[in-house]
N, C-alpha and C. Protein backbone atom coordinates (compact mmCIF):
# COMPACT_ATOMS: atom_id res chain seq x y z
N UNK A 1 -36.17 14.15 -51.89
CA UNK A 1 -36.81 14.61 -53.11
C UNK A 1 -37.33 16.02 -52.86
N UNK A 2 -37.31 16.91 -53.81
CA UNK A 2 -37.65 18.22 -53.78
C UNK A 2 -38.91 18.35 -54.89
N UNK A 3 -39.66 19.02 -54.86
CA UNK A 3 -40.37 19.12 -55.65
C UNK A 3 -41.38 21.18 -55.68
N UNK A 4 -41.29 21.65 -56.19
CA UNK A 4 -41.96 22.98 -56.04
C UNK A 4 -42.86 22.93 -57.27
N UNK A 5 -43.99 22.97 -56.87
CA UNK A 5 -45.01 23.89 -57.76
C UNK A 5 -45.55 25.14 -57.87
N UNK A 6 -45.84 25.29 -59.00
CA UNK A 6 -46.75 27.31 -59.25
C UNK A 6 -47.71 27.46 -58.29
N UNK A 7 -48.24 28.45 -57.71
CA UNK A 7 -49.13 28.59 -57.59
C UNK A 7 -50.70 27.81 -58.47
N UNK A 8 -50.29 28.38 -59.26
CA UNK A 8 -51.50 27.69 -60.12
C UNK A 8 -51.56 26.28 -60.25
N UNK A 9 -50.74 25.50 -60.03
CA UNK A 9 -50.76 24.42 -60.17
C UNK A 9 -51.02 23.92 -58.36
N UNK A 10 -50.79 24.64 -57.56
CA UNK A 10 -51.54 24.18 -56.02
C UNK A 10 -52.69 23.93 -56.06
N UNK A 11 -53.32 25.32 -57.05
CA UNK A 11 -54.69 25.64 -57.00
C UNK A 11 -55.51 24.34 -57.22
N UNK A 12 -54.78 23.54 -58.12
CA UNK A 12 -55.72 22.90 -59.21
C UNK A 12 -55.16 21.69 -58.36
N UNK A 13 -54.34 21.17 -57.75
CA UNK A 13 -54.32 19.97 -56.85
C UNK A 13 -55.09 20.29 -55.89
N UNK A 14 -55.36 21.38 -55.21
CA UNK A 14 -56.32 21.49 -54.06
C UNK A 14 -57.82 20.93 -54.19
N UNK A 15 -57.79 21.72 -55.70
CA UNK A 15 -59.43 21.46 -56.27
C UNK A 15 -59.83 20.01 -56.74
N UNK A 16 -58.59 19.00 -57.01
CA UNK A 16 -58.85 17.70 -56.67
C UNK A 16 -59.20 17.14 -55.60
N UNK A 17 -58.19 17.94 -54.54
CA UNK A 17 -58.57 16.89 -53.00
C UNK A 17 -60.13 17.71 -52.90
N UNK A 18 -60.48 18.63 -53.20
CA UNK A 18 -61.89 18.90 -52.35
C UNK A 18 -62.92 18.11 -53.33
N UNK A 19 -63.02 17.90 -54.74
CA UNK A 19 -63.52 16.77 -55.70
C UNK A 19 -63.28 15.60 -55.32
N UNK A 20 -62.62 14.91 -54.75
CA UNK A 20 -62.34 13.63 -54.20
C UNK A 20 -62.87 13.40 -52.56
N UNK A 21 -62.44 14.55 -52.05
CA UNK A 21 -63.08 14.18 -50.80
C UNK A 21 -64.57 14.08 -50.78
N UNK A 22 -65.54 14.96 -51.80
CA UNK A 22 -66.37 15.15 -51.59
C UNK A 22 -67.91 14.44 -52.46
N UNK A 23 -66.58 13.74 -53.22
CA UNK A 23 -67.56 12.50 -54.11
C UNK A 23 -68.14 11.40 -53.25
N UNK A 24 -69.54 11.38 -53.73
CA UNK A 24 -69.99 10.11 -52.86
C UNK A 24 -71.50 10.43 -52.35
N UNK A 25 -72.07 9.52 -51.65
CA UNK A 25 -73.15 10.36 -50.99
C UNK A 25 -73.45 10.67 -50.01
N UNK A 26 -72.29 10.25 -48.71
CA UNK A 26 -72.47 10.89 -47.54
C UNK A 26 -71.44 12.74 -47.91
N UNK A 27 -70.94 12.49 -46.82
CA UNK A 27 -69.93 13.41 -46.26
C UNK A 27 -68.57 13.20 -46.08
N UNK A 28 -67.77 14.09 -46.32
CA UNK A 28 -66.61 13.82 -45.94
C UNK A 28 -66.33 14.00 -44.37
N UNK A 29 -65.19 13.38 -43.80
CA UNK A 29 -65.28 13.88 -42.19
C UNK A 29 -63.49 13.92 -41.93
N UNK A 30 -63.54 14.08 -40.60
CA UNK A 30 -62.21 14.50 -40.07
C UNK A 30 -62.31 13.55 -38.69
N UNK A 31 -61.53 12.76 -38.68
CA UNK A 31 -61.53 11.76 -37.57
C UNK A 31 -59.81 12.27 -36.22
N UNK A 32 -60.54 12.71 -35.45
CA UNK A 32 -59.47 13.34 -34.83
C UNK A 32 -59.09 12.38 -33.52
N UNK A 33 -57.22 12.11 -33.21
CA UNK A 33 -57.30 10.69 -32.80
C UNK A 33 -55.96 11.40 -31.31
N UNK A 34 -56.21 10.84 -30.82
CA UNK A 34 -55.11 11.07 -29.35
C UNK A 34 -53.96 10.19 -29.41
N UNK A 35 -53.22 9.78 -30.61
CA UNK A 35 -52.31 9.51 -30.70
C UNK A 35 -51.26 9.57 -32.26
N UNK A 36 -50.06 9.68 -32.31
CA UNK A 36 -49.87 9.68 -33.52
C UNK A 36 -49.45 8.46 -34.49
N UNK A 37 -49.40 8.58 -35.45
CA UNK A 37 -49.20 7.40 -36.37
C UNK A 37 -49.39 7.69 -37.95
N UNK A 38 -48.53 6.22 -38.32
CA UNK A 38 -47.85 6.69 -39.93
C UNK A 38 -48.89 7.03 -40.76
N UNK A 39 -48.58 7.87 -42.05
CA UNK A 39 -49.32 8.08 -42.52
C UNK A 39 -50.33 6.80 -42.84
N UNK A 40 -51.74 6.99 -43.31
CA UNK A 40 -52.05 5.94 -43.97
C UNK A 40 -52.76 4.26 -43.17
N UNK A 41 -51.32 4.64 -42.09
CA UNK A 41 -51.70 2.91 -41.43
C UNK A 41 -53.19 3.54 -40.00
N UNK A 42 -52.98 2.20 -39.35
CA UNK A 42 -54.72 1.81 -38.60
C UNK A 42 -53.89 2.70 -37.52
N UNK A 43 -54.75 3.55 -36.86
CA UNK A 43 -54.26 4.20 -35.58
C UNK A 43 -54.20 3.32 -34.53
N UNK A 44 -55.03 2.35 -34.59
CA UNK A 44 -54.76 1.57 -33.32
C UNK A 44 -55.92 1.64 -31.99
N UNK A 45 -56.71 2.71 -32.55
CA UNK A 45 -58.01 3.09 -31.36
C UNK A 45 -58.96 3.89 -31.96
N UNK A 46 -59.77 3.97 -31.20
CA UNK A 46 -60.98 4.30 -31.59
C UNK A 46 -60.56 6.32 -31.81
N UNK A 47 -61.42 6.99 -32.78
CA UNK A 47 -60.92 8.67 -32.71
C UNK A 47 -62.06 9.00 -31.28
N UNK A 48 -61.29 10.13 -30.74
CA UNK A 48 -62.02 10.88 -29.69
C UNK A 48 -63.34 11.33 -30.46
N UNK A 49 -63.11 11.94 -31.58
CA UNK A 49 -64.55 12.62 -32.31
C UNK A 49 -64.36 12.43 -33.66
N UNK A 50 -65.36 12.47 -34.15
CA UNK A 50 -65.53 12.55 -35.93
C UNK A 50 -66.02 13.32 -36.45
N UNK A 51 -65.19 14.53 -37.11
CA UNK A 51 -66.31 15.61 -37.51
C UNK A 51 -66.70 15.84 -38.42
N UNK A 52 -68.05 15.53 -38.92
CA UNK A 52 -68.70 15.79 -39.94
C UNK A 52 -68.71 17.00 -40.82
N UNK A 53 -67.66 16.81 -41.83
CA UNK A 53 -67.65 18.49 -42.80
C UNK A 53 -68.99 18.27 -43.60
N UNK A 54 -69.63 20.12 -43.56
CA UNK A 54 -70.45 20.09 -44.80
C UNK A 54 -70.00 19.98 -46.18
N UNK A 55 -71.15 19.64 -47.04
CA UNK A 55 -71.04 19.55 -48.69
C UNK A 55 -71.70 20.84 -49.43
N UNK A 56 -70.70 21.13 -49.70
CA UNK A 56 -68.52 20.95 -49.79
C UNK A 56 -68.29 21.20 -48.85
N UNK A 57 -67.15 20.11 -48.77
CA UNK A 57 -66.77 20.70 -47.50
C UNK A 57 -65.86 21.57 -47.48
N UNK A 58 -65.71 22.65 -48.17
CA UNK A 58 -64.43 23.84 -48.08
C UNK A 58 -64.26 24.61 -49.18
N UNK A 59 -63.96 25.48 -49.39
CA UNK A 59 -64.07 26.49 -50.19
C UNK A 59 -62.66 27.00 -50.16
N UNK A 60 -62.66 26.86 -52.02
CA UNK A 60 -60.83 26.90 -52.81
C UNK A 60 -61.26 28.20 -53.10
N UNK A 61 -59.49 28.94 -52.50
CA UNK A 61 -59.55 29.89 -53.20
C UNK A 61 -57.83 29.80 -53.23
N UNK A 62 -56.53 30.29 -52.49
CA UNK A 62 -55.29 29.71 -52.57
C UNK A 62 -55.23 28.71 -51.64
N UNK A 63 -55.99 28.15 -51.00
CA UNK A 63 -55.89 27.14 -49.85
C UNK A 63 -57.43 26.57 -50.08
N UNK A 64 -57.88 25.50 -49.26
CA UNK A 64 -58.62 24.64 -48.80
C UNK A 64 -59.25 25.68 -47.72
N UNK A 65 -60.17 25.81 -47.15
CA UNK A 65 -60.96 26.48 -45.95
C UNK A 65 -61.88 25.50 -46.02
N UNK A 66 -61.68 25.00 -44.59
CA UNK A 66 -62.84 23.51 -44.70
C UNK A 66 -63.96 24.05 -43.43
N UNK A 67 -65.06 23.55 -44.23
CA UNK A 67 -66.42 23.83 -43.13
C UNK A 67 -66.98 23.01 -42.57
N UNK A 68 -67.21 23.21 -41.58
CA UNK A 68 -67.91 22.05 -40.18
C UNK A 68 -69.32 21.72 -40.78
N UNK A 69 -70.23 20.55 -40.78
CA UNK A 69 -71.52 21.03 -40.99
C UNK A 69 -72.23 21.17 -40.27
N UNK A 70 -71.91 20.99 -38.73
CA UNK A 70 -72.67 21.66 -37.55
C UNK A 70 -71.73 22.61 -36.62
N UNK A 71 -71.80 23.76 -37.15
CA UNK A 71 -71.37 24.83 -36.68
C UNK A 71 -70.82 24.98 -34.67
N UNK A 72 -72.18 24.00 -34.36
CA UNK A 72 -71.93 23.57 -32.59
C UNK A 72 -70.87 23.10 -32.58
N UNK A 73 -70.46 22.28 -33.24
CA UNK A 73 -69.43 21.15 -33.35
C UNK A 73 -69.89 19.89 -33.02
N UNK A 74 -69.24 18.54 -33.51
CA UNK A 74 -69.67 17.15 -33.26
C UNK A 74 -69.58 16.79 -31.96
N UNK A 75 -70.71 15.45 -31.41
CA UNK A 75 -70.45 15.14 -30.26
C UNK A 75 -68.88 14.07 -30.07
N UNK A 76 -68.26 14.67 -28.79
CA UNK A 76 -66.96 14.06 -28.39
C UNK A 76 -67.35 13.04 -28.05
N UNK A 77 -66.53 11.27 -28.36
CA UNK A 77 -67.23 9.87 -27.83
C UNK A 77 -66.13 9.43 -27.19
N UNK A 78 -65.12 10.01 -26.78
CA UNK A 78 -63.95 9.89 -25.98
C UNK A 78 -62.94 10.99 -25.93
N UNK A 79 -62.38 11.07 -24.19
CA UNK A 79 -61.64 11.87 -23.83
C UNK A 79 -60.22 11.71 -24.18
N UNK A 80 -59.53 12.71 -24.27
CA UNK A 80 -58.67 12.51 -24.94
C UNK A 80 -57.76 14.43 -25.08
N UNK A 81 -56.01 13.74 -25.50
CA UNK A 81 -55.45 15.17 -26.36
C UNK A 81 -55.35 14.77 -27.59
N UNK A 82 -56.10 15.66 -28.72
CA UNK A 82 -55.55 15.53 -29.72
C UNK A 82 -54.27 15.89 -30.30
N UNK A 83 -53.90 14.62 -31.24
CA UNK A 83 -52.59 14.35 -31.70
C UNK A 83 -52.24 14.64 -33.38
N UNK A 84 -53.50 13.67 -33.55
CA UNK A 84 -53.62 14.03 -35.27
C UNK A 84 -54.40 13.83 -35.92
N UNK A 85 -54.87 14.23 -37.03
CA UNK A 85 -56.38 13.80 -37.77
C UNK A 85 -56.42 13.36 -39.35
N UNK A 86 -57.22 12.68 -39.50
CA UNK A 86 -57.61 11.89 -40.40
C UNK A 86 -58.52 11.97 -41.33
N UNK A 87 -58.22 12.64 -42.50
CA UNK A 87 -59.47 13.06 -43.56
C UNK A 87 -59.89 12.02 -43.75
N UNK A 88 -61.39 11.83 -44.12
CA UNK A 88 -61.87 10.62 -44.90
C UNK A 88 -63.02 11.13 -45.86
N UNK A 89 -63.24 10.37 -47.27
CA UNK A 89 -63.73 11.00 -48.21
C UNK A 89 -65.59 10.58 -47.61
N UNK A 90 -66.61 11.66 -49.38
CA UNK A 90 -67.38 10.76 -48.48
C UNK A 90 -67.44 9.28 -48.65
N UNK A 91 -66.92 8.80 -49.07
CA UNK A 91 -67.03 7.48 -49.61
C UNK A 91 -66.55 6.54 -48.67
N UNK A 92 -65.85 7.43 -47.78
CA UNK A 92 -65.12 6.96 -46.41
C UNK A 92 -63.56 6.22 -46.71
N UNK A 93 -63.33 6.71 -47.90
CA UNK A 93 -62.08 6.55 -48.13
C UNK A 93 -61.00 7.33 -47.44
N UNK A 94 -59.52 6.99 -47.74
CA UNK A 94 -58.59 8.21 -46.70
C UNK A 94 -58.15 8.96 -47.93
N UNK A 95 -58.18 9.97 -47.28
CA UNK A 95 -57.88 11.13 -48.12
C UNK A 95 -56.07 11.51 -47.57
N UNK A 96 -56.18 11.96 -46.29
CA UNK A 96 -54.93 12.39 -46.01
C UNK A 96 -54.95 12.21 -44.23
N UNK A 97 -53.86 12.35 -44.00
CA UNK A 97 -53.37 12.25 -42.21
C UNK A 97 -52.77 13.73 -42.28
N UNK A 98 -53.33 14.62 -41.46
CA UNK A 98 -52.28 15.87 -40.79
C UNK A 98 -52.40 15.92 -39.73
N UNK A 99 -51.50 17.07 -38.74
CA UNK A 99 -51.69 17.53 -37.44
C UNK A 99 -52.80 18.02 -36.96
N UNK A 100 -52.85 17.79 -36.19
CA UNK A 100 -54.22 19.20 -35.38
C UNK A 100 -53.80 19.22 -34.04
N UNK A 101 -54.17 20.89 -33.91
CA UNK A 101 -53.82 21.71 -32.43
C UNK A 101 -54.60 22.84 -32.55
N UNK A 102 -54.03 23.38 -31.09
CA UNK A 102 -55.15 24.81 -30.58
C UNK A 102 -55.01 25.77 -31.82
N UNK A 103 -56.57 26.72 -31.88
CA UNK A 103 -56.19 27.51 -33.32
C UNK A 103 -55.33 28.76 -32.48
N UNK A 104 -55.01 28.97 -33.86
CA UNK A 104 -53.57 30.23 -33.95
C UNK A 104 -52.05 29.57 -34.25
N UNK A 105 -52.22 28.29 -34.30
CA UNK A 105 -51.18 27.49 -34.52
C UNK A 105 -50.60 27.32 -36.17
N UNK A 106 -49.84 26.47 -36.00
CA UNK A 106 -49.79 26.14 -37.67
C UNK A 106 -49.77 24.78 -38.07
N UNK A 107 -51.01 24.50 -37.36
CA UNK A 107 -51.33 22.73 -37.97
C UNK A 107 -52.83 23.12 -38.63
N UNK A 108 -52.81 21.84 -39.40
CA UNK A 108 -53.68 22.28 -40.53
C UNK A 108 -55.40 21.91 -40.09
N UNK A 109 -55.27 21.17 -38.90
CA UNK A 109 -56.50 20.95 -38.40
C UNK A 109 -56.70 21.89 -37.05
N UNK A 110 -57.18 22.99 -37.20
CA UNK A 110 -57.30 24.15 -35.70
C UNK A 110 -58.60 24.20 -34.83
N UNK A 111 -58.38 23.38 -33.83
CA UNK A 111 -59.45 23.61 -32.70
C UNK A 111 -59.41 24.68 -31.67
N UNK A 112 -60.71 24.74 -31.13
CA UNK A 112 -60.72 25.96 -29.93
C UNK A 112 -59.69 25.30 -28.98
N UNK A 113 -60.05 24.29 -28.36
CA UNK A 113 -58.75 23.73 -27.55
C UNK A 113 -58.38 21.90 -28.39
N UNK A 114 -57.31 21.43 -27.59
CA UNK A 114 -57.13 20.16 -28.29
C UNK A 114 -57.51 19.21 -27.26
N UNK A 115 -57.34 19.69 -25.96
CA UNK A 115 -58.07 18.33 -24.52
C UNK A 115 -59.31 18.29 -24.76
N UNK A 116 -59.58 17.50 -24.73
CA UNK A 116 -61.36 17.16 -25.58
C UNK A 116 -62.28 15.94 -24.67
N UNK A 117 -63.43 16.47 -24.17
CA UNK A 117 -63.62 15.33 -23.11
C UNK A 117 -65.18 14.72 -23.61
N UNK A 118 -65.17 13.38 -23.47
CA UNK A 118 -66.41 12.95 -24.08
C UNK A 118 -68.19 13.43 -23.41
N UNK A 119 -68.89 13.40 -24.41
CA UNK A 119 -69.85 13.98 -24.01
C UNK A 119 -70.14 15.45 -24.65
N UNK A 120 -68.73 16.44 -24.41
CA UNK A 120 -68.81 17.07 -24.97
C UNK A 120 -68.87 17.87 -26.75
N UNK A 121 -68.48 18.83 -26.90
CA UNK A 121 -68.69 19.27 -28.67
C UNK A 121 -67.82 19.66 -29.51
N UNK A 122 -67.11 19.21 -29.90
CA UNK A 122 -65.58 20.00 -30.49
C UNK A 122 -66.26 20.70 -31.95
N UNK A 123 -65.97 22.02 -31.79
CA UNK A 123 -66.36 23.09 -32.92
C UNK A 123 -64.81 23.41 -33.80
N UNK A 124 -64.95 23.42 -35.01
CA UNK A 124 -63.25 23.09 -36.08
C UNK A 124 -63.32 24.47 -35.90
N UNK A 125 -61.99 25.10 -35.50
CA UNK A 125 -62.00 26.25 -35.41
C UNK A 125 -61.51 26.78 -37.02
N UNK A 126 -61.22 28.07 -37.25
CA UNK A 126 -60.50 28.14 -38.91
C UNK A 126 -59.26 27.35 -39.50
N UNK A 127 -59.43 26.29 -40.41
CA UNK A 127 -58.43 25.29 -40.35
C UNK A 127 -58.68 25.39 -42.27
N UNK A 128 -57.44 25.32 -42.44
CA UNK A 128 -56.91 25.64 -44.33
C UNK A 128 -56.23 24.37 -44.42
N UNK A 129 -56.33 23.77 -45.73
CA UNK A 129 -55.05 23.05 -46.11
C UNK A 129 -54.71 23.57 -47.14
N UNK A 130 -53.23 24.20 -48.02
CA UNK A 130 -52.88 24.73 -48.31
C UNK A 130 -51.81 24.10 -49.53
């Protein structure tokens, strides 16, 4: 299946996912996991970290720019490489499954590094969804 949309019409699906992610009364977060798996289904283990985006968490302009809400970054609760990550609304619903890797890359979740060891703080480096 092929499908292309306008610009303008990205715009305005983007501005749903950040309205959806961000309904509710916690937070939305990013559950980042050391292994991969289908969209949607149970990863199978616990995520290395969970990172708490602020409200809003991201700011539309042609893309998504999503913001950390502790700038330090979240505490790591297992070591691990990250593989892939896991939006969740605040409602703690799933929003979406993408990649994540070192920033400068072109996965949509960009960390300073992706080996991540517990104890420590993973800070979201500049990461768009688009």
């Amino acid at each position: 299946m092929r499908v292309d949309v306008s610009p303008g019409h990205n715009v305005a699906r983007l501005a749903g996912t950040l309205v959806f992610m961000d309904a509710g009364p916690g937070s939305a977060t990013i559950e980042l996991y050391g292994v991969e798996f289908a969209p949607g289904e149970d990863p199978g283990e616990q995520p290395l970290v969970t990172l708490l985006l602020a409200k809003p968490s991201a700011t539309l302009t042609d893309v998504l720019t999503l913001h950390q809400g502790d700038i330090t970054g979240d505490l790591i609760l297992h070591s691990g490489i990250v593989k892939t990550a896991r939006f969740k609304s605040a409602t703690g619903a799933w929003v979406m499954d993408t990649d994540a890797g070192e920033e400068g890359g072109d996965a949509a979740v960009q960390l300073p590094t992706t080996v991540l060891r517990a104890g420590g703080r993973c800070p979201l480096s500049l990461s768009v969804i688009g």
